[in-house]
C-alpha atoms as a PDB file:
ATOM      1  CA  UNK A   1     -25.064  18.428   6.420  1.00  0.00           C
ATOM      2  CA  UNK A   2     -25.371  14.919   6.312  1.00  0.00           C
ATOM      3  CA  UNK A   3     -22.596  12.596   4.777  1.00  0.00           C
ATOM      4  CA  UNK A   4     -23.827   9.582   2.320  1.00  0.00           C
ATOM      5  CA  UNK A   5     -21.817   6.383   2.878  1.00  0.00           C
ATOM      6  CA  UNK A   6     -23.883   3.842   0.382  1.00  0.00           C
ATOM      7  CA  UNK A   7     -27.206   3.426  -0.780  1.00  0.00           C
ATOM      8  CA  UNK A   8     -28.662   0.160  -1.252  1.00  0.00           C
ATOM      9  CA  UNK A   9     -30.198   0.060  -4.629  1.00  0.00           C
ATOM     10  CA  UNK A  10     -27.548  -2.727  -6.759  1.00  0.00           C
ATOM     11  CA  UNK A  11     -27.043  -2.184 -10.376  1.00  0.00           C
ATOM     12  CA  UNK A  12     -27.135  -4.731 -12.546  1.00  0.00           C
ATOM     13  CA  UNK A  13     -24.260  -3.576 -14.824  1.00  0.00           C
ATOM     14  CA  UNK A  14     -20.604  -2.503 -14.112  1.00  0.00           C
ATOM     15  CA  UNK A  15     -21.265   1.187 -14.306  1.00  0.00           C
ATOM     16  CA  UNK A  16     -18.018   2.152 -16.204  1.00  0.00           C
ATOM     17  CA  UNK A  17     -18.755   5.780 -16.989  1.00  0.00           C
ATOM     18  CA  UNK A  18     -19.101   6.766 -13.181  1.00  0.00           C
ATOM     19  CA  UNK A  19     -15.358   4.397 -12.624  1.00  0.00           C
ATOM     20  CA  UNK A  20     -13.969   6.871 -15.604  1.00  0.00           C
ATOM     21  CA  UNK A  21     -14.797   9.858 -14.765  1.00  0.00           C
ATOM     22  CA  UNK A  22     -14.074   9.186 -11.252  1.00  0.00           C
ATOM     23  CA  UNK A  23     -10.324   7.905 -12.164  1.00  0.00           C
ATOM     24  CA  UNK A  24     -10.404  10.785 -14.639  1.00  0.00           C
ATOM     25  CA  UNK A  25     -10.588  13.439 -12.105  1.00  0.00           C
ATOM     26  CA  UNK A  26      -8.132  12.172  -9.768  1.00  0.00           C
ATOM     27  CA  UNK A  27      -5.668  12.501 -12.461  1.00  0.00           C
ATOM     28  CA  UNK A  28      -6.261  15.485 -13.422  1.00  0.00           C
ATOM     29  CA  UNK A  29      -6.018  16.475 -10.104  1.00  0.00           C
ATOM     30  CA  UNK A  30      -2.779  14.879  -9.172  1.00  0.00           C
ATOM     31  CA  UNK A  31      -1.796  16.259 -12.885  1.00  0.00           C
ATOM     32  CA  UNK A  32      -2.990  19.845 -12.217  1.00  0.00           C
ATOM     33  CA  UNK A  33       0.393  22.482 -12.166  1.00  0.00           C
ATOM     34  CA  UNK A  34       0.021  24.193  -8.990  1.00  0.00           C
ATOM     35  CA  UNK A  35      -1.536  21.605  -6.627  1.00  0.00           C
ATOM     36  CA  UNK A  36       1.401  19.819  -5.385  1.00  0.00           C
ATOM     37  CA  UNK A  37       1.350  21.931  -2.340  1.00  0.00           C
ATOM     38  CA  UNK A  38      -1.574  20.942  -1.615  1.00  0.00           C
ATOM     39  CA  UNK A  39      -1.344  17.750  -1.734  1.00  0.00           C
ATOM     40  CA  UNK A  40       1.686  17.652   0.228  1.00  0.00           C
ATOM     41  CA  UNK A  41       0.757  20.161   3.050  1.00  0.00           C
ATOM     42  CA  UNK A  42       2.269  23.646   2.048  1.00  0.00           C
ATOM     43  CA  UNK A  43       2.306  25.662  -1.288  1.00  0.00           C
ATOM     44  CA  UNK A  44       4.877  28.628  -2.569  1.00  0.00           C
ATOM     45  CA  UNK A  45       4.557  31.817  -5.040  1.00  0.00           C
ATOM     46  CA  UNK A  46       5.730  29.561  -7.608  1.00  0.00           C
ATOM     47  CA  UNK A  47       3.249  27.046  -7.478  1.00  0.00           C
ATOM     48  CA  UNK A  48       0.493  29.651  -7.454  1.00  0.00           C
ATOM     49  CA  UNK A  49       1.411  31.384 -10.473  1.00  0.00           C
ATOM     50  CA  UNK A  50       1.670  27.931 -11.886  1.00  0.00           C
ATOM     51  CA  UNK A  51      -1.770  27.495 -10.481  1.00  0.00           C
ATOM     52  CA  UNK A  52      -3.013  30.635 -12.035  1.00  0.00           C
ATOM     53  CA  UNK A  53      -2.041  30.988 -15.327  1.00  0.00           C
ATOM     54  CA  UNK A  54      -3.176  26.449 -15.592  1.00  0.00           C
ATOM     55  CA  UNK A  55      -6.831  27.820 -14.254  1.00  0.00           C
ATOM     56  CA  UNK A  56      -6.959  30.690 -16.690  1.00  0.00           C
ATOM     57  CA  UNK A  57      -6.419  28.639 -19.540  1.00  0.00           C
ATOM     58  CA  UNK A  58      -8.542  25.374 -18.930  1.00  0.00           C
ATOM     59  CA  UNK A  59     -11.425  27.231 -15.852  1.00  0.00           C
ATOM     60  CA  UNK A  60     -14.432  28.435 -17.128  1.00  0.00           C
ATOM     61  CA  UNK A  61     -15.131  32.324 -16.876  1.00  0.00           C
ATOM     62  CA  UNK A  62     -18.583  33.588 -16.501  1.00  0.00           C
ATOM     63  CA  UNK A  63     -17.258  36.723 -18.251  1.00  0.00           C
ATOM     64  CA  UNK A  64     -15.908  34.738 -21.124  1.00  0.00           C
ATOM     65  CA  UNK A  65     -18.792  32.197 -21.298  1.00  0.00           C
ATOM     66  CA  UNK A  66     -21.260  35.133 -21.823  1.00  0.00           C
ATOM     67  CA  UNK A  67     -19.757  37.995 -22.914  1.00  0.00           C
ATOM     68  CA  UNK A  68     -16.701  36.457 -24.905  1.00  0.00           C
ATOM     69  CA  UNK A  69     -14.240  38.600 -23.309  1.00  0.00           C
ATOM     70  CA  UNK A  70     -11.323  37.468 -23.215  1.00  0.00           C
ATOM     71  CA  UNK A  71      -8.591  39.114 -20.878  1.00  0.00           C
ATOM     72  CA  UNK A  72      -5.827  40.770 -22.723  1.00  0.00           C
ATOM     73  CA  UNK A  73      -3.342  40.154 -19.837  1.00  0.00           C
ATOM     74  CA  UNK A  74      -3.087  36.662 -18.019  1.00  0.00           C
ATOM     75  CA  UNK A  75      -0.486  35.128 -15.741  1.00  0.00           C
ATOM     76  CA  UNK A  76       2.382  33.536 -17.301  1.00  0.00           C
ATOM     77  CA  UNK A  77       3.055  30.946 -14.647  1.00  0.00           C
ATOM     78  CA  UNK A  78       6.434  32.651 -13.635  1.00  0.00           C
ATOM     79  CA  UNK A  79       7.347  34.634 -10.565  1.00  0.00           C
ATOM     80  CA  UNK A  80       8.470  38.219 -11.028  1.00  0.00           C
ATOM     81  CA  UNK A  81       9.798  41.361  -9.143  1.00  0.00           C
ATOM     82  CA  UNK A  82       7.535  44.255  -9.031  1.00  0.00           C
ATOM     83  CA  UNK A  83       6.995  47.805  -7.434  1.00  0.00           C
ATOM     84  CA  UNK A  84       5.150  45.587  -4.270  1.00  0.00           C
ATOM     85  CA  UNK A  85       7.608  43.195  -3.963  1.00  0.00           C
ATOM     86  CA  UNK A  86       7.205  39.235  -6.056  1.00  0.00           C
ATOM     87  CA  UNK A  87       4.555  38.871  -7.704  1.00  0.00           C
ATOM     88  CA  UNK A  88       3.199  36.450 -11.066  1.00  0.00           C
ATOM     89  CA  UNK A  89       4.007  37.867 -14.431  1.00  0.00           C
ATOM     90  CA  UNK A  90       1.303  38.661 -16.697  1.00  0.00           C
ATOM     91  CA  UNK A  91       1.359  39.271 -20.439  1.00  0.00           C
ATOM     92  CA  UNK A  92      -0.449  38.838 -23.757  1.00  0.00           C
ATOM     93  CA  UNK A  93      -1.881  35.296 -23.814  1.00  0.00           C
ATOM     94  CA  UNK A  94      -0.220  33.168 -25.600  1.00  0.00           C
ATOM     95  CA  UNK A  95      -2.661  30.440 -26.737  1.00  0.00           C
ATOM     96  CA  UNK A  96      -6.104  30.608 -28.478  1.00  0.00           C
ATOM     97  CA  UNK A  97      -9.306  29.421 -25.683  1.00  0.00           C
ATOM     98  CA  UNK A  98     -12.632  28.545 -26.715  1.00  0.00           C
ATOM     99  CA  UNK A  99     -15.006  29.569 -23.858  1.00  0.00           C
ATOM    100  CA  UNK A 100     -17.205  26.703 -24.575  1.00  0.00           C
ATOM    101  CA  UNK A 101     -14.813  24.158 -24.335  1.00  0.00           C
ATOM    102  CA  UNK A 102     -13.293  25.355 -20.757  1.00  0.00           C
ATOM    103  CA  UNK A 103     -16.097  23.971 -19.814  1.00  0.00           C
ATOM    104  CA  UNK A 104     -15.574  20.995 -20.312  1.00  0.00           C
ATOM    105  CA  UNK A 105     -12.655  20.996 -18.663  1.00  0.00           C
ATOM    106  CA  UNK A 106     -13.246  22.970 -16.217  1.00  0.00           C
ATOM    107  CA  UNK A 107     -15.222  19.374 -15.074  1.00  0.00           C
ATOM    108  CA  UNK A 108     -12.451  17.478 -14.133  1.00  0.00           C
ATOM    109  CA  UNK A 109     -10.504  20.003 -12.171  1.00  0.00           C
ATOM    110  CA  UNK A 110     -10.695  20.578  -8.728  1.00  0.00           C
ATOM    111  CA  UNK A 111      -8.841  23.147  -5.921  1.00  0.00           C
ATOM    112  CA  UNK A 112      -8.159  20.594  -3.161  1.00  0.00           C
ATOM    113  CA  UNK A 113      -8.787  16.998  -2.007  1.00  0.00           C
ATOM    114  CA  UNK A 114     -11.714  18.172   0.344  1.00  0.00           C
ATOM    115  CA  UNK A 115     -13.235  19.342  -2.969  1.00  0.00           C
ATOM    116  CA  UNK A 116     -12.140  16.409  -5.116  1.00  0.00           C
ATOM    117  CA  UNK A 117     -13.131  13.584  -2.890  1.00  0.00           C
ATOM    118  CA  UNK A 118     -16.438  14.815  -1.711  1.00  0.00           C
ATOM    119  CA  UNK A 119     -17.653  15.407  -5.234  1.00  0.00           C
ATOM    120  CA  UNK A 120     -16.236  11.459  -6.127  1.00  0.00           C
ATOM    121  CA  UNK A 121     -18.265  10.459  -3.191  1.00  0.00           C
ATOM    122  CA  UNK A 122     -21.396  11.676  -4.397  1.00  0.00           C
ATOM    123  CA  UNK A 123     -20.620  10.259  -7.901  1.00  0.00           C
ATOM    124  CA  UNK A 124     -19.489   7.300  -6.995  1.00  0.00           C
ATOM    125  CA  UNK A 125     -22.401   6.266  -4.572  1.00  0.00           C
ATOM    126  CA  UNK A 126     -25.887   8.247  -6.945  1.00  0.00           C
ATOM    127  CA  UNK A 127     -24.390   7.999 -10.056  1.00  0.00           C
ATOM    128  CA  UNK A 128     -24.033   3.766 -10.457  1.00  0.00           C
ATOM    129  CA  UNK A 129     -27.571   3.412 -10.475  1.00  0.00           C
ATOM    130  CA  UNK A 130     -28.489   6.160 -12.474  1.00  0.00           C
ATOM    131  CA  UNK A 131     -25.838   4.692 -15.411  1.00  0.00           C
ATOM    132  CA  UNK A 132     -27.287   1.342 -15.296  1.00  0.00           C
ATOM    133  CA  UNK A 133     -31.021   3.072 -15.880  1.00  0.00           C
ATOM    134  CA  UNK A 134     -29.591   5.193 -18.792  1.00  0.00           C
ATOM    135  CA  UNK A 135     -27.424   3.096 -20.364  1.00  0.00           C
ATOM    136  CA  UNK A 136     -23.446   3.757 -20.637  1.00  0.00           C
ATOM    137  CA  UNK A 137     -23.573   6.309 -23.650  1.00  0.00           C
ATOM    138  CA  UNK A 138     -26.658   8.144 -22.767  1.00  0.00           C
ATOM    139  CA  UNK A 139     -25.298   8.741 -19.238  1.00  0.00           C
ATOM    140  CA  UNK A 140     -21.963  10.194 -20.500  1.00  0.00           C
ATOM    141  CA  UNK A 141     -23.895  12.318 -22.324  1.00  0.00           C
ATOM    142  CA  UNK A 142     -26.628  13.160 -19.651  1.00  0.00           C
ATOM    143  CA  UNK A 143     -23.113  13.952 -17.398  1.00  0.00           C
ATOM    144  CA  UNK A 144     -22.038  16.160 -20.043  1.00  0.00           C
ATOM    145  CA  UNK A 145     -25.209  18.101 -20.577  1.00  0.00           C
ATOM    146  CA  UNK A 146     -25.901  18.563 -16.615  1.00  0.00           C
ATOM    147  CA  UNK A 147     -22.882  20.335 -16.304  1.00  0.00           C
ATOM    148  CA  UNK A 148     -22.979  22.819 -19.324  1.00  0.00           C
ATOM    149  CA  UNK A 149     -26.333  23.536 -17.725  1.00  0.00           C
ATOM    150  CA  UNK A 150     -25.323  24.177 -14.608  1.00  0.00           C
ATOM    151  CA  UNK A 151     -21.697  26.339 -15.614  1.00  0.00           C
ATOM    152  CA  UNK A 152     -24.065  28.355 -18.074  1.00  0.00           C
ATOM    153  CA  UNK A 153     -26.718  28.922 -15.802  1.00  0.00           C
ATOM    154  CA  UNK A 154     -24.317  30.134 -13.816  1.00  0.00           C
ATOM    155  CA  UNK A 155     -22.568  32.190 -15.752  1.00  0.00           C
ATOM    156  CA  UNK A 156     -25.858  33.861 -16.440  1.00  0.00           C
ATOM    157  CA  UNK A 157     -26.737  34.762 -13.191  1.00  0.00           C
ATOM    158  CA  UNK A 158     -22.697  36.446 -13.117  1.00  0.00           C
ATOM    159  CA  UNK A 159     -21.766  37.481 -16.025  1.00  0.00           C
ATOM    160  CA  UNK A 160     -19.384  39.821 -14.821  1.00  0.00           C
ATOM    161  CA  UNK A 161     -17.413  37.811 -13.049  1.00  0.00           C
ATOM    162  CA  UNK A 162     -14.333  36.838 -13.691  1.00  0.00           C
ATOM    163  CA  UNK A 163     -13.584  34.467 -11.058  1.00  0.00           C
ATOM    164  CA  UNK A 164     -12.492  30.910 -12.664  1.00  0.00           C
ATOM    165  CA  UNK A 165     -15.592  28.264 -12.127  1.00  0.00           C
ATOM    166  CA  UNK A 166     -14.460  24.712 -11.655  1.00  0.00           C
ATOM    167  CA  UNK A 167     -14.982  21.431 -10.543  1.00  0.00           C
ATOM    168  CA  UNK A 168     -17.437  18.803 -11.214  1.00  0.00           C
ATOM    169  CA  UNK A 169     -20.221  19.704  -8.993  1.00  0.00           C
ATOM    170  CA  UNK A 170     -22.615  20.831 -11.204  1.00  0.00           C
ATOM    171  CA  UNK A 171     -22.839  17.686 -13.434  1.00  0.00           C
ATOM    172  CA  UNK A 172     -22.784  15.538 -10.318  1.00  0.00           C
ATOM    173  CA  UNK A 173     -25.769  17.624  -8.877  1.00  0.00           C
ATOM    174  CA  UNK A 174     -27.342  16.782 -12.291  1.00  0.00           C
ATOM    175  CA  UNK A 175     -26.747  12.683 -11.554  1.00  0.00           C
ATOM    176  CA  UNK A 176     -28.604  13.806  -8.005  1.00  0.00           C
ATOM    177  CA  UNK A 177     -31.539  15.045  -9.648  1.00  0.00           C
ATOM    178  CA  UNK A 178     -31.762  12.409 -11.917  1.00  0.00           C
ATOM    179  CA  UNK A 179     -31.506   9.592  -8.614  1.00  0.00           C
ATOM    180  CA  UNK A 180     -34.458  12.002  -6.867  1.00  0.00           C
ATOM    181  CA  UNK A 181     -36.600  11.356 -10.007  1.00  0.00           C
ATOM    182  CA  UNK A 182     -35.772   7.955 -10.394  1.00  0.00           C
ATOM    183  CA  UNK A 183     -35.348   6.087  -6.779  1.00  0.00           C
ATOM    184  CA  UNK A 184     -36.577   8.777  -4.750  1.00  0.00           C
ATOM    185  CA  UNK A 185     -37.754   5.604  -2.232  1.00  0.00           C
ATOM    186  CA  UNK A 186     -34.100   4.328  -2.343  1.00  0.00           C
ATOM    187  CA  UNK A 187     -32.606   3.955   0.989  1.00  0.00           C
ATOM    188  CA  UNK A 188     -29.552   5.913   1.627  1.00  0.00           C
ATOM    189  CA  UNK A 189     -27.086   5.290   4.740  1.00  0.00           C
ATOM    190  CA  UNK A 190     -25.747   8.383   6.048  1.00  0.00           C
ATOM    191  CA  UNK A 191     -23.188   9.795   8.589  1.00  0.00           C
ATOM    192  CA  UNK A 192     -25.333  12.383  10.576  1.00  0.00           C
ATOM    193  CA  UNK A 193     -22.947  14.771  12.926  1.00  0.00           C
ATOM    194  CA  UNK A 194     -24.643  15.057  16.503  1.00  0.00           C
ATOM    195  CA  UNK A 195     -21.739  14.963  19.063  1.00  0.00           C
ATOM    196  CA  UNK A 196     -20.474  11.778  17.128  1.00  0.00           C
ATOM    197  CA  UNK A 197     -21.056  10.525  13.569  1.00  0.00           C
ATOM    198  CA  UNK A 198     -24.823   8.863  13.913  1.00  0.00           C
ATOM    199  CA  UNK A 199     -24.718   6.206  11.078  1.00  0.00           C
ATOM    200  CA  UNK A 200     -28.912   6.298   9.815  1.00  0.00           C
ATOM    201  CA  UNK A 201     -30.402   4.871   7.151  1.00  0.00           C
ATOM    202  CA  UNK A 202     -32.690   7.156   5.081  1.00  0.00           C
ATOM    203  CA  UNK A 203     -35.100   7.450   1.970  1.00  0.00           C
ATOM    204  CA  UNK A 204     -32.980   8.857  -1.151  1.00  0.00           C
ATOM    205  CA  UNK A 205     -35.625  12.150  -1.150  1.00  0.00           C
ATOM    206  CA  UNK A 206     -34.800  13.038   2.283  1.00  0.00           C
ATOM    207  CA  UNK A 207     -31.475  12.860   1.696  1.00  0.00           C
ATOM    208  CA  UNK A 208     -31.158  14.455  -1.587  1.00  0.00           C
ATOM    209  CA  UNK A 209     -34.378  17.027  -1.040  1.00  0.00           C
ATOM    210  CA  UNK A 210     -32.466  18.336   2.136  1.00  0.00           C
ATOM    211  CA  UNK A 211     -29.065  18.396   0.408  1.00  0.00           C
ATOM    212  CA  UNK A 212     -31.199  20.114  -2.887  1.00  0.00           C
ATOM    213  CA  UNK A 213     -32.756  22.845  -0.021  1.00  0.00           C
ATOM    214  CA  UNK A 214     -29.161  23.923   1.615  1.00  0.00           C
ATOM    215  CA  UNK A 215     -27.891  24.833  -2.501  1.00  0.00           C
ATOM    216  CA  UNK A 216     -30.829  27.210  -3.351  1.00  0.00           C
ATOM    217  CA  UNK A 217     -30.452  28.381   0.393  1.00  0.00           C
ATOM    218  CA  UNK A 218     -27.030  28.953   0.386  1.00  0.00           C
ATOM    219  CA  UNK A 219     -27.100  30.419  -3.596  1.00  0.00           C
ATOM    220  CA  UNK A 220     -29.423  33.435  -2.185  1.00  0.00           C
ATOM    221  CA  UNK A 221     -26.818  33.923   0.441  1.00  0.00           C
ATOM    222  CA  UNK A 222     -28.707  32.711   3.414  1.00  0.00           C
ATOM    223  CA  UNK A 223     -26.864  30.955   6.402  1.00  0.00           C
ATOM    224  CA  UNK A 224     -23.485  30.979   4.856  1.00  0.00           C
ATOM    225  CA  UNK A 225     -21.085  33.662   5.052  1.00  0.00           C
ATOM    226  CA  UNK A 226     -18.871  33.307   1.868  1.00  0.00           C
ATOM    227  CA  UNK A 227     -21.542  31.770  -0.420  1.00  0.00           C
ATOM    228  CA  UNK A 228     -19.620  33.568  -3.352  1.00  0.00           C
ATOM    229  CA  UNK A 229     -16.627  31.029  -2.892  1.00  0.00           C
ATOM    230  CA  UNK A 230     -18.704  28.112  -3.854  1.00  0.00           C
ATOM    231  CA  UNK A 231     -20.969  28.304  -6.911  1.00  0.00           C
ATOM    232  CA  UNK A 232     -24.358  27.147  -5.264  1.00  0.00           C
ATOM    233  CA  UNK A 233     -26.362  28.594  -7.941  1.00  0.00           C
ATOM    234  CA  UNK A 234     -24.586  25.985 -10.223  1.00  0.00           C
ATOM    235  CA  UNK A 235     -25.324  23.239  -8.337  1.00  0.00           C
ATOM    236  CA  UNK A 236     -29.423  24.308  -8.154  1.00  0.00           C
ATOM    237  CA  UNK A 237     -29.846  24.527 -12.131  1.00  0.00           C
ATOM    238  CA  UNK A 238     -27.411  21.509 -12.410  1.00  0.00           C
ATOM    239  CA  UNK A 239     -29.782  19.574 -10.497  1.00  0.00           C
ATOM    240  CA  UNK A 240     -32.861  21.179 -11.669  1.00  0.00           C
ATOM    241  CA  UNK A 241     -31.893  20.037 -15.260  1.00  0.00           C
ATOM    242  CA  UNK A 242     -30.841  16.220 -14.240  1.00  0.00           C
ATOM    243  CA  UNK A 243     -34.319  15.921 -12.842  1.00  0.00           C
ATOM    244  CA  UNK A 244     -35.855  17.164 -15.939  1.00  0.00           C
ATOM    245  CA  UNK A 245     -34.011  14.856 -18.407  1.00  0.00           C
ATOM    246  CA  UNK A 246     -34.510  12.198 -16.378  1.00  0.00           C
ATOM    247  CA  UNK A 247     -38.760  12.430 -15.936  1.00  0.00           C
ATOM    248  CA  UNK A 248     -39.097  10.396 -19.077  1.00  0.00           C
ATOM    249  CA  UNK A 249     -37.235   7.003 -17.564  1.00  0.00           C
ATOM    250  CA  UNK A 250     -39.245   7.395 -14.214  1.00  0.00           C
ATOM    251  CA  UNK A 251     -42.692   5.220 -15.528  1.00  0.00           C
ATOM    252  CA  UNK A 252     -40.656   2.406 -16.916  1.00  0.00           C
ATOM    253  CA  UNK A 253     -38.019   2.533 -13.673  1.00  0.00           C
ATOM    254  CA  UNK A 254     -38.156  -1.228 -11.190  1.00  0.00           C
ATOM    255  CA  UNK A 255     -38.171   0.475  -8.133  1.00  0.00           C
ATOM    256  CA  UNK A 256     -35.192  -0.394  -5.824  1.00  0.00           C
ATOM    257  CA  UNK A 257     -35.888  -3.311  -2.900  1.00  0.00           C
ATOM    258  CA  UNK A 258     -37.252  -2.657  -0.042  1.00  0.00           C
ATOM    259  CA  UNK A 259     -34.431  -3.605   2.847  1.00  0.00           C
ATOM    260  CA  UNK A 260     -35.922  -5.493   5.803  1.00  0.00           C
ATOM    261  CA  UNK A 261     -34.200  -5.996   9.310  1.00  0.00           C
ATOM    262  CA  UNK A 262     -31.946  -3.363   9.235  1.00  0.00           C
ATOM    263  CA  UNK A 263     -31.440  -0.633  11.749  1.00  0.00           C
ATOM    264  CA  UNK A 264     -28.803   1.544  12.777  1.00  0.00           C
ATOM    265  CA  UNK A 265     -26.729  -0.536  10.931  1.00  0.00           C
ATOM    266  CA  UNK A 266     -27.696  -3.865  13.139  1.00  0.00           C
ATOM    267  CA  UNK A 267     -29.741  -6.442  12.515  1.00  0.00           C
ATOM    268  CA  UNK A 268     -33.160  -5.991  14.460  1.00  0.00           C
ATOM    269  CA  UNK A 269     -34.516  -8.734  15.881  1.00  0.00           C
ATOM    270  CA  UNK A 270     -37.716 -10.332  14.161  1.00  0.00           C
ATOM    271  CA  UNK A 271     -40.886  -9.250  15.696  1.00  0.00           C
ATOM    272  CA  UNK A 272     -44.301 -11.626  16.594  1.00  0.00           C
ATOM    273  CA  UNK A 273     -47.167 -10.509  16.302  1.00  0.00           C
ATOM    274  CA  UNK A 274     -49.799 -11.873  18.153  1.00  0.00           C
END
């Protein structure tokens, strides 16, 4: 898997919406009942149940989403003695959830920094350009829409799970398809791993098109062992749907410059021809 670093395609506008949401999610993060274990290096039974009974009220359930069933016992959030020994309390819910709206939130929350700050990265380096091509309002919007998509079309393809679905990846894998469609001759610098970290510079389809292929690969279950801990299918239709809503901006898209004299992150020398 190859790591993007920066693409050089500059945006002519501050792209706000992709500085929000990015300053949104770390918040909610940092915010998030639970987590503080993870952020500081350990966690305790307390901070999972806290965990818990925070994910099944704001995560999105494929159950829920499709089905609208609703558990009838959740975790509380406290600890409690049992027959096997400590354990998290569960009881009657307490509070009224709307399965469509733990979607949305279920966007801005995240289970650890790995999975925070390499969905930021990817928003923060594809989804500039595609904001200053849509326009601040449309692209909150487009954000929005890619990942209903994507947690729906998920939830589709499991309906009977019952596993909490978070995290921002499939709206962000929406923002992808739309920079495929868009700059798909963008250039794209990239941290390859071979023995060291081989910085190259290459086009946007390459980059994205392979990272697009390893999703539907690893959502069938091929070359990945616990493919049902990450929702790959989510990231697929996420994507799938950001490239369709963005085909109508493609004919009237300035196509990103050309850089010259670059390589491997030096400056090549200028050749002569003769």
């Amino acid at each position: 898997m190859v790591i993007p670093v920066h693409d050089v395609n500059p945006v002519r506008r501050t792209p706000w919406v992709t500085y929000a949401l990015i300053a949104a999610n770390v918040l909610v993060f940092l915010s998030t009942p639970g987590l503080a274990g993870s952020v500081a290096g350990g966690s305790d039974l307390s901070q999972t149940c806290h965990l818990q009974a925070f994910l099944d009220h704001y995560a999105a359930v494929p159950r829920e989403l499709i089905h609208h069933q609703l558990p009838r016992l959740v975790p509380t959030g406290d600890v409690g003695m049992g027959t096997h020994g400590a354990g998290c309390v569960v009881a009657p819910p307490g509070y009224d959830k709307s399965p469509a709206a733990s979607v949305f939130t279920a966007m801005f929350l995240h289970g650890s920094w790995l999975h925070l700050l390499g969905n930021m990265l990817f928003l923060l380096i594809f989804g500039n350009n595609v904001e200053d091509r849509m326009g601040h309002i449309r692209y909150a919007l487009f954000y929005v829409v890619c990942g209903y998509a994507a947690s729906y079309g998920f939830a589709l393809l499991n309906d009977n799970s019952s596993d909490p679905l978070i995290g921002a990846s499939g709206a962000i894998a929406g923002v992808l398809g739309a920079y495929l469609v868009l700059y798909p001759k963008a250039r794209v610098w990239v941290l390859v791993p071979f023995l060291v970290f081989l910085p190259l510079r290459l086009p946007a389809w390459l980059v994205l098109g392979f990272w697009f292929v390893l999703q539907a690969m690893y959502s069938s279950g091929e070359g990945i062992s616990d493919a049902g801990t990450v929702a790959y299918a989510a990231h697929v239709v996420g994507f799938l749907v950001g490239m369709l809503l963005a085909w109508p901006l493609k004919p009237g898209t300035p196509p990103p410059p050309e850089p010259r004299g670059l390589l491997f992150g030096r400056r090549a020398r200028p050749r002569h021809t003769w």
